[in-house]
Protein backbone atom coordinates (compact mmCIF):
# COMPACT_ATOMS: atom_id res chain seq x y z
CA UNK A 1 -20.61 125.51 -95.15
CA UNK A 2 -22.10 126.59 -91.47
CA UNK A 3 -24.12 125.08 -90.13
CA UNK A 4 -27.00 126.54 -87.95
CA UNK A 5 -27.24 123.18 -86.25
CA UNK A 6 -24.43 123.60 -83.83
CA UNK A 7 -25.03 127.55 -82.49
CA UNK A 8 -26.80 127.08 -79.87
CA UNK A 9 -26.84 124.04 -77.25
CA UNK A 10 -30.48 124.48 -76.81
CA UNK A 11 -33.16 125.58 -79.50
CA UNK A 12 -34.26 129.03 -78.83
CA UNK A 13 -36.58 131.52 -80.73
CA UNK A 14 -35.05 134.05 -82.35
CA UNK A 15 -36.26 137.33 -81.81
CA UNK A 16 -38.75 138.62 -84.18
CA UNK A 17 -37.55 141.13 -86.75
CA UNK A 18 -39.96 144.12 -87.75
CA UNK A 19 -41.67 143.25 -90.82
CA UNK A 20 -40.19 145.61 -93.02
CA UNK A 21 -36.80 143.61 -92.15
CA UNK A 22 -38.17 140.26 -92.52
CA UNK A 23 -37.22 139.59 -96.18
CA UNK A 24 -33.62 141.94 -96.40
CA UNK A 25 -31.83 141.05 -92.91
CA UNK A 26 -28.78 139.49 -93.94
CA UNK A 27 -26.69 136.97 -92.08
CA UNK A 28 -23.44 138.37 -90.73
CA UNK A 29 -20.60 136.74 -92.22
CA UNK A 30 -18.52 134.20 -90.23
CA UNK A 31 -15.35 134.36 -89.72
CA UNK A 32 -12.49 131.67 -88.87
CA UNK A 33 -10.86 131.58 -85.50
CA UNK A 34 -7.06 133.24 -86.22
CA UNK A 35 -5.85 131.87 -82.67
CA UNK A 36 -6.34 128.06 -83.25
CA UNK A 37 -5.38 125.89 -80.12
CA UNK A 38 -2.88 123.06 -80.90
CA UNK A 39 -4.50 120.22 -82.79
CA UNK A 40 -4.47 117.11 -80.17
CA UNK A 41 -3.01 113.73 -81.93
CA UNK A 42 -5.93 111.59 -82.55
CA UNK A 43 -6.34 108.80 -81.18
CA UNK A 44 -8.89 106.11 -79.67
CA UNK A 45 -11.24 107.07 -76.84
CA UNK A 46 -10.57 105.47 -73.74
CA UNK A 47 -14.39 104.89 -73.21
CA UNK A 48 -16.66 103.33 -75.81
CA UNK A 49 -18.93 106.19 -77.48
CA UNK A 50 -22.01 104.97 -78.63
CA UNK A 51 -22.73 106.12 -82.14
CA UNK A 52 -25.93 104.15 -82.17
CA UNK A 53 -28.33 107.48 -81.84
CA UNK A 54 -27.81 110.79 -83.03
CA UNK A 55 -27.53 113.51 -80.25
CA UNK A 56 -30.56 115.74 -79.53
CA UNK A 57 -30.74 117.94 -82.48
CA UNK A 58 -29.15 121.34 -81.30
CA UNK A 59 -30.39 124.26 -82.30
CA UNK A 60 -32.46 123.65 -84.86
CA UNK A 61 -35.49 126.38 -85.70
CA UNK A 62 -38.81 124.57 -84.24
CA UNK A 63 -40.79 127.26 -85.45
CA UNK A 64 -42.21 127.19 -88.96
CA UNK A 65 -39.52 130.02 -90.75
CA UNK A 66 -41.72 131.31 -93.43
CA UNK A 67 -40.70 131.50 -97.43
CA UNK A 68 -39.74 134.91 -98.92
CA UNK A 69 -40.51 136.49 -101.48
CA UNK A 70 -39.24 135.64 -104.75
CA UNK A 71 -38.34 139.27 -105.56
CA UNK A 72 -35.48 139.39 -102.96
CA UNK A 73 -32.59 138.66 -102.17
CA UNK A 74 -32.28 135.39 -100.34
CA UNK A 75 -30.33 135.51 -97.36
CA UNK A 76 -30.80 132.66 -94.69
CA UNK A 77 -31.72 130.27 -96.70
CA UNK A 78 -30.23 127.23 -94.31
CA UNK A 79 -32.89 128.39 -91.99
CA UNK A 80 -35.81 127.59 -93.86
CA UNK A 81 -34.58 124.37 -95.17
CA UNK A 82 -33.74 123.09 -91.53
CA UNK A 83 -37.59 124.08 -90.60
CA UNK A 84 -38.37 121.73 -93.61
CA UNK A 85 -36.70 119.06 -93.31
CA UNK A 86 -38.07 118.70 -89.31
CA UNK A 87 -41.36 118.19 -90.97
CA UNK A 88 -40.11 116.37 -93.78
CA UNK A 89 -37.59 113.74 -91.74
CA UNK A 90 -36.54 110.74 -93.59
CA UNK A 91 -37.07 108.08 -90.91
CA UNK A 92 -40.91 109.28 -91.05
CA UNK A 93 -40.64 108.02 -94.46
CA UNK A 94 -39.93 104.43 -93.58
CA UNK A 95 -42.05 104.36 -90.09
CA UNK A 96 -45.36 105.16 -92.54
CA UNK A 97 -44.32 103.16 -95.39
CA UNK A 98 -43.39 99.57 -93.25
CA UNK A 99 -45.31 100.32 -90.34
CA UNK A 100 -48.54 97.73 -91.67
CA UNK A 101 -45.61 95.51 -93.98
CA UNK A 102 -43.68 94.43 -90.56
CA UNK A 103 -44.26 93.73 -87.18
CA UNK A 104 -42.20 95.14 -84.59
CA UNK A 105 -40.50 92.81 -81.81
CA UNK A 106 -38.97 89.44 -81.25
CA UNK A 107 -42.20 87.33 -81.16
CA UNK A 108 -42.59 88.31 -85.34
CA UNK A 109 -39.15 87.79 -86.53
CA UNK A 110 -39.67 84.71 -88.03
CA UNK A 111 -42.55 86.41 -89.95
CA UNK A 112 -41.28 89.36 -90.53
CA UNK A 113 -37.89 87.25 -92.24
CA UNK A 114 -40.43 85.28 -94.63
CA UNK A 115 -41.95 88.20 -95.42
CA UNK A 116 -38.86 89.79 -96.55
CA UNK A 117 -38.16 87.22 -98.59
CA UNK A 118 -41.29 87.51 -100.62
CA UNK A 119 -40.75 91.24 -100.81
CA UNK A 120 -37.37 90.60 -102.57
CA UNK A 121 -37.98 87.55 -104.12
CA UNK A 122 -35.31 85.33 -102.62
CA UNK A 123 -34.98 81.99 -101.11
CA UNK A 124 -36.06 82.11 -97.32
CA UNK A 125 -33.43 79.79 -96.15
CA UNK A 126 -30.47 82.39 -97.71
CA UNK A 127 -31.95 85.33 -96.38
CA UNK A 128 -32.34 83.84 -92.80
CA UNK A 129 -28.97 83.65 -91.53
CA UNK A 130 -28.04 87.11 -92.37
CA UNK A 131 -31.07 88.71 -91.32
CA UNK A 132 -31.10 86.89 -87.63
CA UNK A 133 -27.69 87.55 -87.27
CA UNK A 134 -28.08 91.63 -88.10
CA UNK A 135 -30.91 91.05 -85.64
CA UNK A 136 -29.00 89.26 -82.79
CA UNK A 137 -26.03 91.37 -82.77
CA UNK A 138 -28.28 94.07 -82.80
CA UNK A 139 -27.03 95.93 -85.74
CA UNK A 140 -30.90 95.94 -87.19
CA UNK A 141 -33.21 96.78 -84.53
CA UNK A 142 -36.75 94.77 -84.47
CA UNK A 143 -38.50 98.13 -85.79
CA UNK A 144 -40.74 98.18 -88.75
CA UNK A 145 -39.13 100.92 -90.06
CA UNK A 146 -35.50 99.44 -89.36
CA UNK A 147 -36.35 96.22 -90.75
CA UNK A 148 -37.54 97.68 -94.09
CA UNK A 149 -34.63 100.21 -94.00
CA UNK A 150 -32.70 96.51 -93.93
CA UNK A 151 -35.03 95.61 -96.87
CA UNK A 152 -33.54 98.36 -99.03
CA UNK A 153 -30.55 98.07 -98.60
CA UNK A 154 -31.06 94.03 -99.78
CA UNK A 155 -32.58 95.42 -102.64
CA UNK A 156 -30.38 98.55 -103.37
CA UNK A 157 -26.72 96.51 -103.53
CA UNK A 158 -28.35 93.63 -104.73
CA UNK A 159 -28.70 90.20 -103.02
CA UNK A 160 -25.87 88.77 -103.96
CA UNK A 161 -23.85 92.16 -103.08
CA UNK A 162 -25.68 92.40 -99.74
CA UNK A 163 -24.66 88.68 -99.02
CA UNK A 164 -21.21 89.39 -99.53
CA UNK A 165 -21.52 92.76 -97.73
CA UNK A 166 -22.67 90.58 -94.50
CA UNK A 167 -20.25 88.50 -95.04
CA UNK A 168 -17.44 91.18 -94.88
CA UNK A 169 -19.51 92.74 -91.57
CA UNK A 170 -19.28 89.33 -90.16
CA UNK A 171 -15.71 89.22 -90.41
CA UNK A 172 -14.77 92.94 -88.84
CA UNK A 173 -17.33 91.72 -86.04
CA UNK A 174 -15.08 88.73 -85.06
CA UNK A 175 -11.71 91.02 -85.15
CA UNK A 176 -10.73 89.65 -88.32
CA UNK A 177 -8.36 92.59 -89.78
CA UNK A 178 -9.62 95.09 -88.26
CA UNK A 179 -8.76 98.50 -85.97
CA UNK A 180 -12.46 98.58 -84.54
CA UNK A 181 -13.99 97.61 -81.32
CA UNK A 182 -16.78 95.85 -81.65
CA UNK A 183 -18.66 98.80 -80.51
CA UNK A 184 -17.11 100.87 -83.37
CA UNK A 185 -17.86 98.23 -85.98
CA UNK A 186 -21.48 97.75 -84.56
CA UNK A 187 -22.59 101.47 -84.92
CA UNK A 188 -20.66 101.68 -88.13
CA UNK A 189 -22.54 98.97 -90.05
CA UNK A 190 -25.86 99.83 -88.28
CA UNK A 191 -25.05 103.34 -90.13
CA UNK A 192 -24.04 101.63 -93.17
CA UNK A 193 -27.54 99.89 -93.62
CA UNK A 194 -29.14 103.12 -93.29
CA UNK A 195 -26.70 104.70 -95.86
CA UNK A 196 -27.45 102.34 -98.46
CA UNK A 197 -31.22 101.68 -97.74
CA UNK A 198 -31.92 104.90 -97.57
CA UNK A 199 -29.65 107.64 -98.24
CA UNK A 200 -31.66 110.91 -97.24
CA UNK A 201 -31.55 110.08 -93.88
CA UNK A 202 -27.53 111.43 -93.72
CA UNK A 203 -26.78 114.11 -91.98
CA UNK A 204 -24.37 116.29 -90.48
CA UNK A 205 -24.94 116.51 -87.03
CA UNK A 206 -23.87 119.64 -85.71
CA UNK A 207 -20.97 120.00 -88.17
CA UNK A 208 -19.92 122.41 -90.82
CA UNK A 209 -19.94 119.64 -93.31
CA UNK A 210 -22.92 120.44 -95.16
CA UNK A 211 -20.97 120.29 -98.37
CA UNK A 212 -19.00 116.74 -97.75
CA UNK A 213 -22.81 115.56 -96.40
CA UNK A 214 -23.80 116.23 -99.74
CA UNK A 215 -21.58 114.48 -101.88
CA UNK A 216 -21.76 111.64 -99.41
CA UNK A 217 -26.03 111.60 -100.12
CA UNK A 218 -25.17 111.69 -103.94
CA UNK A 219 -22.36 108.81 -103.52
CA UNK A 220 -24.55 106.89 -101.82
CA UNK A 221 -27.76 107.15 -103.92
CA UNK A 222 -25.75 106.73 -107.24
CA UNK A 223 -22.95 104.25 -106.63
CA UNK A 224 -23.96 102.15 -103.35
CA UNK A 225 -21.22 99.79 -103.99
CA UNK A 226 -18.53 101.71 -104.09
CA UNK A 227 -19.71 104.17 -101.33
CA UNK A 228 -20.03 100.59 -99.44
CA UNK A 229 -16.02 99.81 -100.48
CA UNK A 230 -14.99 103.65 -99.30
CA UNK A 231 -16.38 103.93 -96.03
CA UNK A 232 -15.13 100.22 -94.91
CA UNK A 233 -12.01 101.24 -96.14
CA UNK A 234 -11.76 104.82 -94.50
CA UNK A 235 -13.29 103.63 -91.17
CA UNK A 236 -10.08 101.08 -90.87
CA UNK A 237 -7.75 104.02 -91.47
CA UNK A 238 -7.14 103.10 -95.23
CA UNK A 239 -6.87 105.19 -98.22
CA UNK A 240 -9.34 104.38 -101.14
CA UNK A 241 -8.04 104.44 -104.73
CA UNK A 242 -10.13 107.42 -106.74
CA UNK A 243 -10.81 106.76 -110.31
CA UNK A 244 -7.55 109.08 -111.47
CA UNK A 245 -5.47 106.67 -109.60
CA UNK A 246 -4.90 108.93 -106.51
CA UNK A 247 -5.91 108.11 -102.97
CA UNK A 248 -8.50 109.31 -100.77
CA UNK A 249 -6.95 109.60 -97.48
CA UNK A 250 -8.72 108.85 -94.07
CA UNK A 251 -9.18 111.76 -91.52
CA UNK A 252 -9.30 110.90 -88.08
CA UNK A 253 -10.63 113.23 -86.19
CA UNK A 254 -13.71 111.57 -85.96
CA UNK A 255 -11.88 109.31 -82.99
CA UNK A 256 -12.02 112.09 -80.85
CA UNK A 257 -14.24 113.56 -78.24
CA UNK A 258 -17.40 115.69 -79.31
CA UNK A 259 -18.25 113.55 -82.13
CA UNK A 260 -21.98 113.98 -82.84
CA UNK A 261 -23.01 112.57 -86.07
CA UNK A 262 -23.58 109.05 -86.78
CA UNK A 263 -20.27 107.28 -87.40
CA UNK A 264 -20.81 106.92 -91.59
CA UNK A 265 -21.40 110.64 -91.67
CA UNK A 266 -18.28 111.54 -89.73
CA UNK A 267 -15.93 108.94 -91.58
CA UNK A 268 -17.20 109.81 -94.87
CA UNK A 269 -17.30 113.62 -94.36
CA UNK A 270 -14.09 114.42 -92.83
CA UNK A 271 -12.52 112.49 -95.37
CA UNK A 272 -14.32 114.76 -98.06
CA UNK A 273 -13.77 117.86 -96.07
CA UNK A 274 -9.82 117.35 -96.35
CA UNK A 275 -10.61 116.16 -100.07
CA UNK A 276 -11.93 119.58 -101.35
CA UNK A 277 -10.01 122.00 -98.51
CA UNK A 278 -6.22 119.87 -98.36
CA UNK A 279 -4.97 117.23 -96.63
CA UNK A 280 -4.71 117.73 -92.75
CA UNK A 281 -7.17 121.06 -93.36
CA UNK A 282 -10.47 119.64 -91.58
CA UNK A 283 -10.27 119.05 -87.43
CA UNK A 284 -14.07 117.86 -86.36
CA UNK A 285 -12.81 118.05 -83.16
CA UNK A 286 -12.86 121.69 -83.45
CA UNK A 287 -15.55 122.18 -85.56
CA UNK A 288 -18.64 123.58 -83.85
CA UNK A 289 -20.34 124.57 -87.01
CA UNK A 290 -18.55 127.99 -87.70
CA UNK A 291 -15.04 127.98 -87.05
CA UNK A 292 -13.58 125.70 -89.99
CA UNK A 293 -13.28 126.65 -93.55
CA UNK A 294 -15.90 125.97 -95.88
CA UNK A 295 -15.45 124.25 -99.22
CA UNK A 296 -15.92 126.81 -102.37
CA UNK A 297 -18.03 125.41 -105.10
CA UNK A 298 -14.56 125.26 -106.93
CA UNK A 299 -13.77 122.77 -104.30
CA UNK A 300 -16.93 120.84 -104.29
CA UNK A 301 -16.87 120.38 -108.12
CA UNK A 302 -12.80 119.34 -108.36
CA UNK A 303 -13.73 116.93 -105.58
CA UNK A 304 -16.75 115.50 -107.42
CA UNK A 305 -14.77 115.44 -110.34
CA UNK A 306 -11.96 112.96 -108.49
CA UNK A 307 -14.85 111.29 -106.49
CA UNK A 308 -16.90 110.27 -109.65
CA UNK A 309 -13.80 110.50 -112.80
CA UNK A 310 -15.68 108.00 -115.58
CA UNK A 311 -14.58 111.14 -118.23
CA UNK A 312 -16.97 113.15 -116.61
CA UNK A 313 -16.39 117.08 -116.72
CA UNK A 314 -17.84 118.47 -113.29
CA UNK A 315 -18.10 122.49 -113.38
CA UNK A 316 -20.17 124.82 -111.64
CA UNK A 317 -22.24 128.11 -111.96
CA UNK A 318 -22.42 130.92 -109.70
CA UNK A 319 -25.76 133.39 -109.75
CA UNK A 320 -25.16 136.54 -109.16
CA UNK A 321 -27.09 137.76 -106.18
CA UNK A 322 -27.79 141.03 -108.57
CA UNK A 323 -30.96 141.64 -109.73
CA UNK A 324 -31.88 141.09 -113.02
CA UNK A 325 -28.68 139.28 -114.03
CA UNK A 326 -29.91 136.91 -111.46
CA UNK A 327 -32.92 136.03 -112.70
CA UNK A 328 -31.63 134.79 -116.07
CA UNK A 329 -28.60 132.72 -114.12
CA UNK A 330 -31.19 130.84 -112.34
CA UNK A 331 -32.95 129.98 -115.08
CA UNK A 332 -30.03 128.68 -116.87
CA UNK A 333 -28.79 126.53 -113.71
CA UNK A 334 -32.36 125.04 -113.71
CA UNK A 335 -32.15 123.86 -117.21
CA UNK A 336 -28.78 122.34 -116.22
CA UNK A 337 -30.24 120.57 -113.16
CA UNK A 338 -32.75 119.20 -115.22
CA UNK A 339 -30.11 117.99 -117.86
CA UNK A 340 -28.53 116.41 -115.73
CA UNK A 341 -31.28 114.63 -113.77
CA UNK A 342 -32.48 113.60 -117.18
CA UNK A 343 -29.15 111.88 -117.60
CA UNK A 344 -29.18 109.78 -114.29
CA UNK A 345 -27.57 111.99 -111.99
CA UNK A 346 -27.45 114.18 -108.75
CA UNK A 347 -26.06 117.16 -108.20
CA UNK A 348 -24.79 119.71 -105.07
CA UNK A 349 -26.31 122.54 -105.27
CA UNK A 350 -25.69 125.58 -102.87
CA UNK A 351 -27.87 128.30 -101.08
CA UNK A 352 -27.04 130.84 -98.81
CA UNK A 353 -24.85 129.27 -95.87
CA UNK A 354 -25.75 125.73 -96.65
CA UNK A 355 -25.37 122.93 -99.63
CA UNK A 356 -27.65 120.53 -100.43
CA UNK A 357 -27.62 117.28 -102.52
CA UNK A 358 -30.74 117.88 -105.51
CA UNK A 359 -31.26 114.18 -106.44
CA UNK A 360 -34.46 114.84 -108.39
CA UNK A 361 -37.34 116.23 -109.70
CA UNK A 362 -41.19 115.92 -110.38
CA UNK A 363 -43.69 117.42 -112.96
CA UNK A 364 -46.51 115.10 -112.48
CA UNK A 365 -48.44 117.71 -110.55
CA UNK A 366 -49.51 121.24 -111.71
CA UNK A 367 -46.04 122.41 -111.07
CA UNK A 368 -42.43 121.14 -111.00
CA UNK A 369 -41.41 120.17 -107.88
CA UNK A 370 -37.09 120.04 -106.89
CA UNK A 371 -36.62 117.10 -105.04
CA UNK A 372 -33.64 117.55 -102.08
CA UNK A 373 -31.92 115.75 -99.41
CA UNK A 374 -30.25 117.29 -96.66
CA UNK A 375 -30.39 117.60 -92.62
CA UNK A 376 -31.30 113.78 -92.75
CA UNK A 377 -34.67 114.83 -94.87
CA UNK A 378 -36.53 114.80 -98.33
CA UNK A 379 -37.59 117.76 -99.21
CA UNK A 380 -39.84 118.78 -102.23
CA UNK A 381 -40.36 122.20 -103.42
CA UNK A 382 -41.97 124.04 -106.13
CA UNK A 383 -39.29 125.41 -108.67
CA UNK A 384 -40.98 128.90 -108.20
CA UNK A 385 -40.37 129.09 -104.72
CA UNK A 386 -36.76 127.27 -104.67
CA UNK A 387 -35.11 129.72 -107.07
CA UNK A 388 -34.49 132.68 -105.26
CA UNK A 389 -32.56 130.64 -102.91
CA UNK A 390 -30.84 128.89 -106.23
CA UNK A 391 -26.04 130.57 -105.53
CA UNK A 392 -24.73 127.89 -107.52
CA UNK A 393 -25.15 124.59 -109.03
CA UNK A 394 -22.42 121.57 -109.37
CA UNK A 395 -23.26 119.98 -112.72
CA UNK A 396 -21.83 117.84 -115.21
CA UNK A 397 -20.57 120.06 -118.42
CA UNK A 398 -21.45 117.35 -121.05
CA UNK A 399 -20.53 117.91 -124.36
CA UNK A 400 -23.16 119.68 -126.94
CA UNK A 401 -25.81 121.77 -125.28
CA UNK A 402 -27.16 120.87 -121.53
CA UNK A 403 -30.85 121.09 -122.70
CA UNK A 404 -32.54 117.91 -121.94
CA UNK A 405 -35.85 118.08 -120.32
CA UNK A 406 -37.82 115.59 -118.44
CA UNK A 407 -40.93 115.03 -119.85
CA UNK A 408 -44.54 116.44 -118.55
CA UNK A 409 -45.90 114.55 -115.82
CA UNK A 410 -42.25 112.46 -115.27
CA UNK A 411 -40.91 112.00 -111.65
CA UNK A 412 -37.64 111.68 -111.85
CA UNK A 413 -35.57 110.60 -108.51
CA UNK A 414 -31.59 109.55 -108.45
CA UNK A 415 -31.53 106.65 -106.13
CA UNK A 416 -33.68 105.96 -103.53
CA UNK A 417 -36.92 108.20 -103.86
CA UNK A 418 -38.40 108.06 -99.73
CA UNK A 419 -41.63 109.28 -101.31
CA UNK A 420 -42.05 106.01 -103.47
CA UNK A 421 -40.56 103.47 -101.49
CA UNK A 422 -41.15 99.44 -103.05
C-alpha cells in the first residue's frame, strides 16, 4: 500500500482545494517504476546505524484533514488517518498512564524495580537481574513510559516466558550464535520490548508496507510468543517454519542504507512483503513509499492464512465503491468484523491507499466505536463515520453464519488495549 509518509522530505501544506472539490478529488493512481536500477547485493553496513529512534516523521499532514461526508465516495482516506493517529500516538498512551506509577532516572531504579514487582506479582529478587541488566545495557531506557512499556511486555509473554526471553537476549548480546553486532542486537530487542508491550506503537516508517505493518500489529497482539520466535529468527537470517510446514524466508534488504523504521518493523515487514508479493519481490532499499508493488487483499488474506493456519479459513470482501451496492457491502463487512472480534481476533482491513490492523471495538458509549492501530497509533472511531472509508475487510470465513455480536455496552480489544492499560 503507499504510503503518504515518505512523499515529501519535509511536511508541507497542501494547497487548499475549492470547496466544491473537497469531498470528490481523487488521488491519482501510482504507478511502478518500469526502469528499475540493478538491485545491490545486500549486505552489512560498514558503519553502525542506530535503529534506536525513529527518523523525523516525513511528510506527514500536521494539519487537522477534516472527515467527509458519509454520502461520498472516499478517496484519501490514508490522509485522514495519518492526521489521527499524530493526535492519537501510542507512546502518549504509556507517558500518561506510568508517568505518576514510575520515576524516571537512575537515582529510582531500585524503586521503580520493587515496584514492578508488586505490579506483576513476582518475587523481587527474580525480577531484579533482568530488569538492571535491560537497564544497564541500555536496552530499557530509565523513562516512565519505557519502564512500564517493559512492564507489559513481563506481563504480556508471561514471567516465566519473559525470563526465558532475557535469557535468549542475553545470549545474542554476548555473540553467542549470532550474525548481529551488538548494536544490531541492542536496537532489535529494545524494539522487541516495545512490540510485545505494546503493539500499536509499530509502524512503517516511510515505507510502503502498510499492509505487512498490519499483520505484524495483529501477530503481535494475538500470538506474542510466536511473533517473539519469528522475528529472532528472521533478524539472524533464518527461515521460520509456518504452520503448513513451509518456511518464511528472511528478506534482507533491511541491511542496507535508507533504512528508516525501527529494526522489528523492517525485519518483520519485508519478510511479509515477499510473503504475500513472492520471494525476492520486496527491495526496501528502493522503496520510498510509491514505487514497489502493493499487496492485493488476495495477498494479504493467503498470507494470513499461512501466517496464522490452526484450520482457519481467511477470505476477504471487497465493497464496491458504487453507490448503493456499497452501502449494503459495508454493512455486511461490519457484521463480519464484529464476528470476528467476538471470537478473539483481529483483522486487516483496507481503505483507500492504506491498510490498517482493526483489533477491536467498543459499544459502551452512545455509539460503537472501531478500535485501529496503524502509523504507530490507536485510533477510535465511530462506526458511522469509519464506513465510508470501509474497501475491504480480511476476515476469518468460519463455518455457519458470521453473525455474532458483541453485546451493548462491551469493549472489546484483541491484545493490548493502550486505552486500558493495567
Amino acid at each position: 500500500m503507499v504510503s503518504l509518509e515518505s512523499h515529501f522530505a519535509q511536511p508541507i501544506q497542501p494547497p487548499e482545494l475549492p470547496a466544491s472539490e473537497k469531498a470528490t478529488k481523487a488521488i491519482p493512481p501510482v504507478t511502478s517504476n518500469p526502469s528499475e536500477p540493478p538491485e545491490p547485493v545486500p549486505t552489512a553496513p560498514t558503519n553502525e546505524r542506530d535503529f534506536s529512534e525513529p527518523l523525523p516523521e516525513q511528510g506527514r499532514a500536521q494539519q487537522e484533514v477534516p472527515l467527509f461526508e458519509p454520502d461520498n465516495e472516499v478517496r484519501g482516506g490514508a490522509a485522514v488517518f495519518e492526521s489521527l493517529a499524530i493526535r492519537n500516538d501510542a507512546s502518549g498512551y504509556l507517558q500518561k498512564h506510568f508517568k505518576d506509577i514510575y520515576k524516571q532516572g537512575k537515582t529510582h531504579r531500585a524503586e521503580n524495580i520493587a515496584k514492578m514487582a508488586e505490579r506483576l506479582g513476582v518475587p523481587q529478587d527474580k525480577l531484579e537481574p533482568m530488569m538492571t541488566w535491560l537497564l544497564d545495557k541500555n536496552i530499557v531506557f530509565g523513562l516512565a513510559a519505557e519502564i512500564g512499556n517493559a512492564e507489559l511486555f513481563f506481563r504480556r509473554l508471561g514471567f516465566e516466558g519473559a525470563q526465558k526471553a532475557v535469557q535468549r537476549f542475553q545470549q545474542i548480546q554476548a555473540g553467542q550464535n549470532t550474525r548481529l553486532s551488538q548494536n544490531e542486537s541492542t536496537f532489535l530487542m529494545r524494539s522487541l520490548i516495545r512490540d510485545i508491550g505494546a503493539p500499536g506503537m509499530i509502524g512503517q516508517g516511510g515505507k510502503g508496507t502498510c499492509a505487512a505493518a498490519s499483520i505484524q500489529a495483529l501477530t503481535a497482539n494475538m500470538h506474542p510468543q510466536k511473533y517473539l520466535d519469528m522475528t529472532l529468527a528472521l533478524a539472524e537470517g533464518k527461515t521460520f517454519t509456518l504452520p503448513d510446514g513451509k518456511q518464511l524466508n528472511p528478506n534482507d534488504n533491511w541491511r542496507l542504507p535508507g533504512e528508516d523504521r525501527q529494526m522489528s518493523e523492517a525485519i518483520v515487514q519485508n519478510a511479509l512483503m515477499d510473503l504475500m508479493l513472492g520471494a525476492g519481490k520486496y527491495k526496501s532499499h528502493l522503496d520510498t513509499g510509491a514505487d514497489q508493488a502493493s499487496p492485493r487483499v488476495g495477498q494479504q488474506s493467503s498470507a494470513i492464512d499461512r501466517l496464522y493456519g490452526n484450520q482457519l479459513d481467511y477470505t476477504h470482501k471487497n465493497v464496491p465503491m458504487i453507490w448503493p451496492l456499497n452501502r449494503f457491502a459495508q454493512n455486511t463487512s461490519l457484521e463480519q468484523i464484529e464476528d470476528d472480534l467476538s471470537r478473539g481476533r483481529g483483522l486487516v482491513v483496507n481503505i483507500w491507499g492504506h491498510a490498517m490492523a482493526l483489533v477491536g471495538m467498543d459499544k459502551s458509549g452512545p455509539e460503537p466505536k472501531v478500535i485501529i492501530q496503524t502509523y504507530g497509533a490507536q485510533i477510535e472511531m465511530p462506526v458511522s463515520e469509519f464506513k465510508p472509508y470501509l474497501m475491504n475487510v480480511v476476515y476469518v470465513d468460519d463455518p455457519g453464519e458470521d453473525n455474532r455480536q458483541l453485546k451493548s455496552g462491551e469493549r472489546k480489544h484483541i491484545g493490548m488495549d493502550l486505552a486500558r492499560l493495567p
